[in-house]
Protein backbone atom coordinates (compact mmCIF):
# COMPACT_ATOMS: atom_id res chain seq x y z
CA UNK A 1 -25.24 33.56 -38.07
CA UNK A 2 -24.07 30.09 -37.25
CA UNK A 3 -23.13 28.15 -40.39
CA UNK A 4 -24.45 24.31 -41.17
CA UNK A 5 -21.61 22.59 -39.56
CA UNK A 6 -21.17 24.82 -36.82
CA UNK A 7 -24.88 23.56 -36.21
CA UNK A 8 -24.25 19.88 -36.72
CA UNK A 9 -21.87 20.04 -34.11
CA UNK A 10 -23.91 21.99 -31.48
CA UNK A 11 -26.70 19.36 -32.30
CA UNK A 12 -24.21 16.61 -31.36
CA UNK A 13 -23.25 18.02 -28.40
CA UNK A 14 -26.92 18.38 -27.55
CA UNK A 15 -27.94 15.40 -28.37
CA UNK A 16 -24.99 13.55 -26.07
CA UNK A 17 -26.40 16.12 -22.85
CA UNK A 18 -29.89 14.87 -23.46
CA UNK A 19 -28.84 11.27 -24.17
CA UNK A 20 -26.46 11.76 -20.31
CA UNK A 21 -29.63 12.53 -18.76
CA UNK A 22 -31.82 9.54 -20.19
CA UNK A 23 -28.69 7.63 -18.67
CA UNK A 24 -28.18 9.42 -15.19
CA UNK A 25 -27.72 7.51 -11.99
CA UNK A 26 -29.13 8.46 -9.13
CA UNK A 27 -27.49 8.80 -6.12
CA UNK A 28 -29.05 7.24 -3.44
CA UNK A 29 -29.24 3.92 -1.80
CA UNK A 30 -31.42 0.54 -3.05
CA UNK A 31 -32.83 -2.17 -1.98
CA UNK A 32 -31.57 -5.21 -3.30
CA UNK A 33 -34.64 -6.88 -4.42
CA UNK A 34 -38.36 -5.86 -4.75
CA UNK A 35 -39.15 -8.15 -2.31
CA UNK A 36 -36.75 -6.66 0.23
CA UNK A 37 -38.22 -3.17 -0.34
CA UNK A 38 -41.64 -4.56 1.40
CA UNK A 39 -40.21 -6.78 4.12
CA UNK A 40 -40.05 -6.20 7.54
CA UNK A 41 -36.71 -5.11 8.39
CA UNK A 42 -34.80 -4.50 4.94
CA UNK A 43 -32.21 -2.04 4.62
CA UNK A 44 -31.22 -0.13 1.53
CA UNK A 45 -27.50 -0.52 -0.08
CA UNK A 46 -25.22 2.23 -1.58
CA UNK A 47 -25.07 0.48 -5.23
CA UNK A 48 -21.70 -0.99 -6.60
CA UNK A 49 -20.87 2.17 -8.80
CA UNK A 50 -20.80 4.21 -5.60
CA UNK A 51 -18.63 1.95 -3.97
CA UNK A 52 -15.85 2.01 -6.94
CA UNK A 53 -16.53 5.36 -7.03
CA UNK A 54 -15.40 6.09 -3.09
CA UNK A 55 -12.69 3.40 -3.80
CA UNK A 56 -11.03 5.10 -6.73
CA UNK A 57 -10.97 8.57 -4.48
CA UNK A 58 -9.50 6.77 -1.37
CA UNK A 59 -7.17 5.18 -3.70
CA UNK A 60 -5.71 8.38 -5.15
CA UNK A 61 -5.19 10.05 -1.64
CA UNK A 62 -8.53 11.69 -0.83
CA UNK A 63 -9.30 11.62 3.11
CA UNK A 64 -11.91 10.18 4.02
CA UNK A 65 -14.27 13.73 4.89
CA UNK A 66 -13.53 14.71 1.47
CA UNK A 67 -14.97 12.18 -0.36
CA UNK A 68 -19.01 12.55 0.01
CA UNK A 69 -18.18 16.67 -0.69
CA UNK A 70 -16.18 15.71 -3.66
CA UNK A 71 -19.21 13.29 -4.52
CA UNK A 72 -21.19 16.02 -4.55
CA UNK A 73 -19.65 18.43 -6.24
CA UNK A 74 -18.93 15.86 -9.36
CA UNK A 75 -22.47 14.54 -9.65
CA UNK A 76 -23.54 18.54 -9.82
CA UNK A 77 -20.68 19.05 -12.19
CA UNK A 78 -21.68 15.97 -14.59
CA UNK A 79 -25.73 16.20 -14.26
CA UNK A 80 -26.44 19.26 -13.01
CA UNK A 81 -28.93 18.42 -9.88
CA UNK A 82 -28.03 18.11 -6.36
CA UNK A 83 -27.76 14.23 -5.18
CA UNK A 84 -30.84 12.73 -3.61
CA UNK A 85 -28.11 11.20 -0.81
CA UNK A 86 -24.86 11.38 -0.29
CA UNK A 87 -22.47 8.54 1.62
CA UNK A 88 -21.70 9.54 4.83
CA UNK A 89 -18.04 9.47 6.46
CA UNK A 90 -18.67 6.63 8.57
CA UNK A 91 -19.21 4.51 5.34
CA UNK A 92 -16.15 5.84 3.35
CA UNK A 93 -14.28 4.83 6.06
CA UNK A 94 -15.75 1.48 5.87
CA UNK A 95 -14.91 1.44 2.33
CA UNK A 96 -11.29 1.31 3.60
CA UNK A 97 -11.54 -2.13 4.20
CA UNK A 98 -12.58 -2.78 0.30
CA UNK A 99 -9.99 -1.49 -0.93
CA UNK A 100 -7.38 -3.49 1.59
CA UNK A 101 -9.30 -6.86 0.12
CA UNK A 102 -8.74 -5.77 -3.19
CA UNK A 103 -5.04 -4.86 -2.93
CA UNK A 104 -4.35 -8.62 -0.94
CA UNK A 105 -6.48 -10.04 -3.80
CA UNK A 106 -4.32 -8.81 -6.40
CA UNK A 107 -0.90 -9.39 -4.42
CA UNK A 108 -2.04 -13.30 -4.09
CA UNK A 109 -2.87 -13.26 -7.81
CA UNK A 110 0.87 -11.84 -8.72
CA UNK A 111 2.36 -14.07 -6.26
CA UNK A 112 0.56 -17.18 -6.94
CA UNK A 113 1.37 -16.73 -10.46
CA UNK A 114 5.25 -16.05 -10.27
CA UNK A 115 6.98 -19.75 -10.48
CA UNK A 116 9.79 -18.38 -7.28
CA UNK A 117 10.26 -15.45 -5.29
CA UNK A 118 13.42 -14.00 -5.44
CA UNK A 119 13.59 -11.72 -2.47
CA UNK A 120 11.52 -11.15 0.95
CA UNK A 121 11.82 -8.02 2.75
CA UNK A 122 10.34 -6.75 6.15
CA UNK A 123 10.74 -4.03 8.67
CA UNK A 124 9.41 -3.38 11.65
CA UNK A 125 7.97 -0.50 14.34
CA UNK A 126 5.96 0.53 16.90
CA UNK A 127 3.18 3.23 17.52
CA UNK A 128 2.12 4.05 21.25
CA UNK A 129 3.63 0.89 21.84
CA UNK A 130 2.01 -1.07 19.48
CA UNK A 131 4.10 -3.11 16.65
CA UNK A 132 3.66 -3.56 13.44
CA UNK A 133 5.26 -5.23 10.59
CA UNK A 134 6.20 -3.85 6.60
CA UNK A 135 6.00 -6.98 4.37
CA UNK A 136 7.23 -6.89 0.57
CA UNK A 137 8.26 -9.87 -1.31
CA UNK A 138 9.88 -9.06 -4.66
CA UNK A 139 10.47 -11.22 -8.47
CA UNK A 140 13.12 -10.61 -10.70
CA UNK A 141 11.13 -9.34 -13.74
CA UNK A 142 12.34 -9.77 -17.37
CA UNK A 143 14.65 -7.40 -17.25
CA UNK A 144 16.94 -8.20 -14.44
CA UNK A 145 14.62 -5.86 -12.04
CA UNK A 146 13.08 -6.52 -8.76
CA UNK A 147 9.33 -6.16 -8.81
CA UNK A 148 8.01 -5.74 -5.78
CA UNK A 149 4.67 -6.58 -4.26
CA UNK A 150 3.46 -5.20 -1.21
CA UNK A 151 1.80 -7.56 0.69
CA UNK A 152 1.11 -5.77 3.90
CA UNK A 153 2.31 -2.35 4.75
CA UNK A 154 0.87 -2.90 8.65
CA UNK A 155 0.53 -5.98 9.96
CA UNK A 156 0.04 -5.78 13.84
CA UNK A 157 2.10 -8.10 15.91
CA UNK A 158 0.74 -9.46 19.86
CA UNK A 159 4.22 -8.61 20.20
CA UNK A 160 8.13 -7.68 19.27
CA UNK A 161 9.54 -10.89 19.66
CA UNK A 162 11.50 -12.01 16.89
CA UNK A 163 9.68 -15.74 17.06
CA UNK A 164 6.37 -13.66 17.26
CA UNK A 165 7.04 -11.60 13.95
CA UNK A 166 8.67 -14.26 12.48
CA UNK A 167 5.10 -16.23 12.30
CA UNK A 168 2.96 -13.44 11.95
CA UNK A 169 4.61 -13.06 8.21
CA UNK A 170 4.11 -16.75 7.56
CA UNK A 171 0.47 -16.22 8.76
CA UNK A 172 0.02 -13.25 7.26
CA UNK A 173 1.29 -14.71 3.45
CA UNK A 174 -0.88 -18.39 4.19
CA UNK A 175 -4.00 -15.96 4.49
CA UNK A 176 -3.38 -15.18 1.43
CA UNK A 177 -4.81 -18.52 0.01
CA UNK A 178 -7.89 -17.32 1.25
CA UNK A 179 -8.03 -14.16 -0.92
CA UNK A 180 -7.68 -16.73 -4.23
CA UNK A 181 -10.40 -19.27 -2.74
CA UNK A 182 -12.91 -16.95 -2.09
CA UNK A 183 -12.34 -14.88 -5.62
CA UNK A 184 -12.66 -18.22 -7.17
CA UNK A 185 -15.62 -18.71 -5.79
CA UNK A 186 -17.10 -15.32 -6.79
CA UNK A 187 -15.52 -16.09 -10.55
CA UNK A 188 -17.26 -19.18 -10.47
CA UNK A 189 -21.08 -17.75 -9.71
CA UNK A 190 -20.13 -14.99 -12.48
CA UNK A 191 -17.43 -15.73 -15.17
CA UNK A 192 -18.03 -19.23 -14.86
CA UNK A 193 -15.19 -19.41 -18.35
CA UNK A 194 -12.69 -17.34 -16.68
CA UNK A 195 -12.37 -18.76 -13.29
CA UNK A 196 -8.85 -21.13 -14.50
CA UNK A 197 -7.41 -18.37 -14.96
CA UNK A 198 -6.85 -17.21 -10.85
CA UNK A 199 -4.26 -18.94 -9.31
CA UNK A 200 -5.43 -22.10 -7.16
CA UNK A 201 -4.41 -21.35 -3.47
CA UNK A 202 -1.57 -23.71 -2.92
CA UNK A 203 0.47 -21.39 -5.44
CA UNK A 204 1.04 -18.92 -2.37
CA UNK A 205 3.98 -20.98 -0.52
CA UNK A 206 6.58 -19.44 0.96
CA UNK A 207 8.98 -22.04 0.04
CA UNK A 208 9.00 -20.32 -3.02
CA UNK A 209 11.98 -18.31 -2.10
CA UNK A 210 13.66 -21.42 -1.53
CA UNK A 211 15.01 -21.32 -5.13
CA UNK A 212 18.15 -18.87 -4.19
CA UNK A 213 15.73 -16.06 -2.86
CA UNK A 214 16.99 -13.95 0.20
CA UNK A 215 15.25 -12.30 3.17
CA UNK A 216 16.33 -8.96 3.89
CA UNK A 217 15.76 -6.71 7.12
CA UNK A 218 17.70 -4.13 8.54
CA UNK A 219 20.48 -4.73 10.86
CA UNK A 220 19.01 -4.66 14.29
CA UNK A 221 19.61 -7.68 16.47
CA UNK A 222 15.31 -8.41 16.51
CA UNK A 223 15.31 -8.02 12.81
CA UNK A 224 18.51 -10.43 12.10
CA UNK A 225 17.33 -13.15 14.69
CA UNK A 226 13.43 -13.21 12.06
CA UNK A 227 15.88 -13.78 9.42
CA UNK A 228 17.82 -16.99 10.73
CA UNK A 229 14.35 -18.39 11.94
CA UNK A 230 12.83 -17.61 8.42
CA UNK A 231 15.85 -19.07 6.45
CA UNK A 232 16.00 -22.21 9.09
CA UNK A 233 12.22 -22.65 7.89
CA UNK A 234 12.97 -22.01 4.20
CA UNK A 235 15.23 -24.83 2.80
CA UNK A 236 17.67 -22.98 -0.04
CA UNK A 237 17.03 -19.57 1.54
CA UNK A 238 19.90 -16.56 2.01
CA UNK A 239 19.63 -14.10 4.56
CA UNK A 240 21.00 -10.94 3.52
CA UNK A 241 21.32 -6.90 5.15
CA UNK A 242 19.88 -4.13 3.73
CA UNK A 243 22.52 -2.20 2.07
CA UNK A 244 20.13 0.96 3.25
CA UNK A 245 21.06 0.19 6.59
CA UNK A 246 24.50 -0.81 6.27
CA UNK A 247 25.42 2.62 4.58
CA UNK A 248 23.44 4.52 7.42
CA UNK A 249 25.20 2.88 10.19
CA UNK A 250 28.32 3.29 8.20
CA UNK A 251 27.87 7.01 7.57
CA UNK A 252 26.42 7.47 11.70
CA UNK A 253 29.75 5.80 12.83
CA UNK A 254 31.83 7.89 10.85
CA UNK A 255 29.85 10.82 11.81
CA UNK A 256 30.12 10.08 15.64
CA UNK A 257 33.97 9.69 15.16
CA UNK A 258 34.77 12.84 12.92
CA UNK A 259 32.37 14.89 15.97
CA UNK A 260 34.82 14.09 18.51
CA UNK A 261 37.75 14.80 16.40
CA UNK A 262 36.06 18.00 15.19
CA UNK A 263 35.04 18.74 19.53
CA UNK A 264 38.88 18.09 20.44
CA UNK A 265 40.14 20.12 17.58
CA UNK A 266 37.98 23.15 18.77
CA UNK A 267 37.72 22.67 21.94
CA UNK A 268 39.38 26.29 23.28
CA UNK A 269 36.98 27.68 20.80
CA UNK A 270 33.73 25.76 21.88
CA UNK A 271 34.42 26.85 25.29
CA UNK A 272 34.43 30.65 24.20
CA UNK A 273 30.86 30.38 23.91
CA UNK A 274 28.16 31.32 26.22
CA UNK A 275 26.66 28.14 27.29
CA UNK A 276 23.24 29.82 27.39
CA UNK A 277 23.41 29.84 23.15
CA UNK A 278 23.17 25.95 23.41
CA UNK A 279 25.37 25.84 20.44
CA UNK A 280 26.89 22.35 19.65
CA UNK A 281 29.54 20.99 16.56
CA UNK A 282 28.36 18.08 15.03
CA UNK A 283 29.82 16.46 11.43
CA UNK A 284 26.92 16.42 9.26
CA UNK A 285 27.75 13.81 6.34
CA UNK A 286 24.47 13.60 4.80
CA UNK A 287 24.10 16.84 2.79
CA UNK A 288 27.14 15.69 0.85
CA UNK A 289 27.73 12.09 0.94
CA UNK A 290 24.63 10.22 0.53
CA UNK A 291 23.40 8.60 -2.28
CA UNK A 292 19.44 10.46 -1.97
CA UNK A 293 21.53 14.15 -2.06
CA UNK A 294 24.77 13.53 -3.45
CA UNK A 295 27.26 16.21 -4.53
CA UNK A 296 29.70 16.16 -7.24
CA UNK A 297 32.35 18.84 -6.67
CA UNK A 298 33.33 19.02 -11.26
């Protein structure tokens, strides 16, 4: 027998499922106006909630098949009906591009709001011979820490000149006053009260790292040549090496030299064995001596 409060409870609870149910969306796509839904030549839209809602799984590292499966299976979970239509994959993927506005959005925002930039910092690669550029630009926060913001983690280069790279990442951070003039303009149409409070675009100038900031890349000749045409652009700029780098092609020099001490030391043993074993002696620092797996011996 199920006592008075027990009862009050279970009446909450059903009251909330019935109350879900008044609420439930449905998922499928609309047309943006009555009048659309009777002209010639409308299309229906996947509504904003569906959008954020493929956004927010990208975001935390769902691929792109996944997502209209995982749709599914939550709108089942929270309503109990199947969907009237799911997204398809083409359109997740789309979605991709969303969420790349949003991050450049909020990186402009951050940037046009910090008074300097203390640090600039930018690698380089290439993919079936195709380059592309890693830009970060970091503030000192409060408490003596860098806080980085990514700008770009892939921005694709005609080519690997140093002159080249150097101003695709001046293009690449000027673009970034478009991402503040057009979100004005959308704060504008809707928070009409809030719309002071984004940045104006000629906050994001990258003479802002002419207050003492340095540019750091790795050690390569490509990479150090972008620097000295960055810092020549940048008046009160430093140029600076990763310290990443430096330690790696510290610890790869001394591991070249202590292989062909170790080689020469063993070399009556090393030619004991069968050639056919392909066996080689190498000095292999980095199990012991690097910072990310360092050993303390007491």
């Amino acid at each position: 027998m199920i006592n008075s409060k027990t009862q009050a409870v279970l009446d909450g609870y059903i009251e909330k499922a019935k109350s879900s149910f008044v609420r439930q969306r449905q998922m499928q796509k609309e047309w943006d106006t009555e009048e659309a839904k009777h002209r010639r030549g409308g299309a229906r839209q996947w509504p904003v909630w569906v959008v954020q809602l493929i956004c927010e799984l990208l975001v935390n590292g769902t691929a792109p098949v996944a997502v209209p499966e995982n749709i599914q299976t939550m709108y089942e979970t929270l309503y109990g009906v199947k969907p009237k239509e799911l997204p398809d994959v083409s359109f997740v993927r789309r979605c991709r591009k969303i969420i790349e506005v949003i991050g450049e959005t909020l990186a402009a925002i951050r940037l046009g709001d910090a008074e300097k930039w203390d640090q600039l910092w930018t690698d380089a690669t290439t993919r079936r011979q195709i380059p592309f550029t890693a830009l970060i630009i970091g503030m000192i926060s409060d408490d003596g820490k860098i806080d980085p913001v990514v700008v770009s983690s892939c921005i694709f280069m005609d080519e690997e000149q140093s002159e080249t790279q150097a101003a695709g990442i001046v293009e690449k951070i000027n673009s970034l006053k478009q991402r503040l003039h057009r979100l004005k303009e959308v704060m504008d149409k809707h928070c009409p009260n809030k719309s002071s409070q984004i940045p104006r675009p000629d906050s994001i100038n990258i003479n802002k790292l002419g207050q003492g900031g340095n540019i750091m890349t790795d050690t390569c000749n490509t990479a150090r040549k972008i620097r000295r045409i960055l810092v020549d652009e940048i008046d009160g700029a430093y140029d600076y090496d990763c310290m990443n780098h430096l330690r790696n092609v510290w610890f790869g020099n001394m591991e070249k030299k202590l292989t062909r001490e170790l080689n020469q030391e063993m070399r009556e043993s090393i030619d004991a064995i069968d050639p056919r074993l392909l066996v080689a002696f190498v000095a292999d620092m980095s199990p012991t001596c690097r910072p990310d797996t360092i050993f303390y011996p007491f």
